[in-house]
Protein backbone atom coordinates (compact mmCIF):
# COMPACT_ATOMS: atom_id res chain seq x y z
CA UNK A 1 0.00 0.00 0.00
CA UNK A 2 1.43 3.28 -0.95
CA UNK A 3 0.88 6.05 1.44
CA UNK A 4 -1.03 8.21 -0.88
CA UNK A 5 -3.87 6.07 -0.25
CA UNK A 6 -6.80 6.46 2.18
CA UNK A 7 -8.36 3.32 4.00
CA UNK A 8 -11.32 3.96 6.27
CA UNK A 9 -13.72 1.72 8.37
CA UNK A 10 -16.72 2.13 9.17
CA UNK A 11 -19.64 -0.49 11.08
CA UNK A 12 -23.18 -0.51 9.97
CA UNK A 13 -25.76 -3.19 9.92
CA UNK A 14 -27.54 -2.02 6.60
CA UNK A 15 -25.38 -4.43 4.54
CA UNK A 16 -25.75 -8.09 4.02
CA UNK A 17 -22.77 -9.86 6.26
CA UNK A 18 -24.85 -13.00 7.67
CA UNK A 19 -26.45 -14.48 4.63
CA UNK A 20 -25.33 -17.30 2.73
CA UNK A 21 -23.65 -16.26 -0.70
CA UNK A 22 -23.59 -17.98 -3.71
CA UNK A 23 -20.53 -20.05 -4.98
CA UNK A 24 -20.17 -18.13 -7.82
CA UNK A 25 -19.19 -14.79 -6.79
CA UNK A 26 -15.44 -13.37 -5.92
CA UNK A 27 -13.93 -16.15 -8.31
CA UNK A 28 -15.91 -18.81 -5.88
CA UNK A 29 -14.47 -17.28 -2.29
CA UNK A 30 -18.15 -15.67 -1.70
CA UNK A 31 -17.15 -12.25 -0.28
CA UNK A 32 -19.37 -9.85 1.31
CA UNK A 33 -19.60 -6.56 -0.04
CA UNK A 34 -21.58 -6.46 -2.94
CA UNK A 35 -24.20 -4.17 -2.33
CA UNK A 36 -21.27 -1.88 -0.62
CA UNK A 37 -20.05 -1.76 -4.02
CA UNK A 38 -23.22 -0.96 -5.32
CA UNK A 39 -24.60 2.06 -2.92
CA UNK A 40 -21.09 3.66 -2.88
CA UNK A 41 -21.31 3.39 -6.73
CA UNK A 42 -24.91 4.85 -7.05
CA UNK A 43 -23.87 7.23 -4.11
CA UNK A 44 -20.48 8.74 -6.49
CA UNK A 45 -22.88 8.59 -9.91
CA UNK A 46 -25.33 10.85 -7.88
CA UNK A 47 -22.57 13.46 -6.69
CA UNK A 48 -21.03 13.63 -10.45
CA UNK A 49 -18.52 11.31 -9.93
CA UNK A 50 -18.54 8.21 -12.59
CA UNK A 51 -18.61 4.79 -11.01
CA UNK A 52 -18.74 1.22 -11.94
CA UNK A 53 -18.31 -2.15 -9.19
CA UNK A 54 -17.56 -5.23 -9.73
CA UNK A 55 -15.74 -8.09 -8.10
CA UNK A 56 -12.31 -9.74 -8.09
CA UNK A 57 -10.95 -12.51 -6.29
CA UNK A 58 -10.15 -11.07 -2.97
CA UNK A 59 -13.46 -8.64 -2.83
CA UNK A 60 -15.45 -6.30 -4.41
CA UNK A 61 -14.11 -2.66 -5.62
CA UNK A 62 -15.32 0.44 -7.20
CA UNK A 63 -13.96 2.63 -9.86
CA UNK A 64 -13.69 5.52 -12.21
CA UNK A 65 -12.13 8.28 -14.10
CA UNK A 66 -11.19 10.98 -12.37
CA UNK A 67 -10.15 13.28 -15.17
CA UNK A 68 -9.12 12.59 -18.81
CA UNK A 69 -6.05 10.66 -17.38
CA UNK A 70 -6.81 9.67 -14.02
CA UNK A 71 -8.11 7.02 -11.87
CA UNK A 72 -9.93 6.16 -8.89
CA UNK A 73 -10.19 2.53 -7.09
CA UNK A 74 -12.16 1.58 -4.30
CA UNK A 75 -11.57 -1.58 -2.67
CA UNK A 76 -14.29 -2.77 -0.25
CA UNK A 77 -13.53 -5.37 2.75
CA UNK A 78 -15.30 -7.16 5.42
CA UNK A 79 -13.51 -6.58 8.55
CA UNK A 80 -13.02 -9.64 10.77
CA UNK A 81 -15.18 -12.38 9.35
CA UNK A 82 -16.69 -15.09 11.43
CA UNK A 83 -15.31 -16.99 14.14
CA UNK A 84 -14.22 -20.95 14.51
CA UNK A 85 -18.27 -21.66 14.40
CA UNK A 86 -19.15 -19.84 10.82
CA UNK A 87 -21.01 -17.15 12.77
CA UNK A 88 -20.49 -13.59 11.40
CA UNK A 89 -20.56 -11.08 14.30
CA UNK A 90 -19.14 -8.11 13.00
CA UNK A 91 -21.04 -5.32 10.37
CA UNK A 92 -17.50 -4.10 10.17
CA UNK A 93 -16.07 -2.86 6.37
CA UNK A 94 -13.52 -1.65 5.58
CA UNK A 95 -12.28 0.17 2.23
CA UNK A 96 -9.08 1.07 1.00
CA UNK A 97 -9.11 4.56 -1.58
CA UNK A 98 -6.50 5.28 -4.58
CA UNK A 99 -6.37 7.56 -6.96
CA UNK A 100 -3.41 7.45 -10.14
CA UNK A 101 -2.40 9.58 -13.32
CA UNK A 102 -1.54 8.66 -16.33
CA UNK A 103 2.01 9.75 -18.01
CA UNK A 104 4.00 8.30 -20.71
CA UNK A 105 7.23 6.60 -19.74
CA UNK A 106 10.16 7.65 -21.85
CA UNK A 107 7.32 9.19 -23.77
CA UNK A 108 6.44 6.02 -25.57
CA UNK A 109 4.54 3.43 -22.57
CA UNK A 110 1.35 4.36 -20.69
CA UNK A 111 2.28 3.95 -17.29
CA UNK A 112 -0.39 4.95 -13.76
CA UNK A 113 1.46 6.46 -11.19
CA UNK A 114 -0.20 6.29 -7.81
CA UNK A 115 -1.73 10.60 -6.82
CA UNK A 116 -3.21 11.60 -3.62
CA UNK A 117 -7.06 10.86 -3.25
CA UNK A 118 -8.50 14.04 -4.20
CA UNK A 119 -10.63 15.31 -1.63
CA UNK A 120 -13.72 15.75 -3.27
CA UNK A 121 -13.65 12.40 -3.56
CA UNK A 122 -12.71 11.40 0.17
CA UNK A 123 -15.86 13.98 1.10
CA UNK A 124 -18.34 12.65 -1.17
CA UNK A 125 -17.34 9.00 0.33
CA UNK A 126 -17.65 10.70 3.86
CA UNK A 127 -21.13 11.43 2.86
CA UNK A 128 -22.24 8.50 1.62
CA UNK A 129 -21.39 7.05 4.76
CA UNK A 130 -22.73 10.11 7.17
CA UNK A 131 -25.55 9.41 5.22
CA UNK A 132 -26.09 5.85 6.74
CA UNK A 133 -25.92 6.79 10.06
CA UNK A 134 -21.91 5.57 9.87
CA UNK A 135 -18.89 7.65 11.65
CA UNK A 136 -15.66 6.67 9.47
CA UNK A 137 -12.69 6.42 11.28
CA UNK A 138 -9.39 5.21 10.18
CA UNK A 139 -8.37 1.34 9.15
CA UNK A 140 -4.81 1.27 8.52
CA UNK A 141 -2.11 3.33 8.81
């Protein structure tokens, strides 16, 4: 993790962590997160800000442009999973923020170099999560 990128945490009960998830999804690993994904995406499409989710093999992330050469990426995480007995007890998520620019490398290869998070992007995600009821607070450092 570089440190130009922002994690935050956050704990809310308003997204699916208990239910059983189909085999397919995450590459078969069935992470949580999904609909995450999905209301930060509609939440970022709603403040200007053009989104898409989807899922990978260790989660589910969001992204978009941030100007004619940049990037966004939001990677969303559910904090500490269940316990020995299967049980999930925690609405704990977690989600890493990056942000990179395009240059040209020896003027020839396109190449993303790793930017700060722009901060209308860290306040519209503050937002989306005020507006849940959640206080963010910081997951890694």
């Amino acid at each position: 993790m570089t440190t130009k990128e922002i994690s935050i945490a956050f704990r809310t009960d308003k997204f699916d962590y208990r239910s059983e998830l189909p085999e397919h999804y995450n590459a078969g690993n069935r992470f949580y997160g999904e609909d995450v994904a999905a209301y930060l995406c509609e939440h970022l499409t709603q403040h200007g800000v053009q989104a898409a989710f989807g899922d990978e093999d260790w989660g589910w992330w969001v992204d978009g442009p941030l100007s004619s050469s940049g990037r966004f990426e939001i990677a969303v995480y559910k904090l500490y999973p269940e316990d020995s007995t299967g049980e999930q007890h925690s609405a704990e998520w977690g989600l890493i923020v990056s942000a990179s620019q395009k240059y040209r490398f020896l003027k020839l290869l396109p190449v993303y170099r790793a930017v700060p998070v722009p901060s209308t992007l860290t306040s519209i995600l503050d937002s989306a999560l005020q507006a849940l009821g959640c206080q963010p607070y910081p997951w890694m450092q």
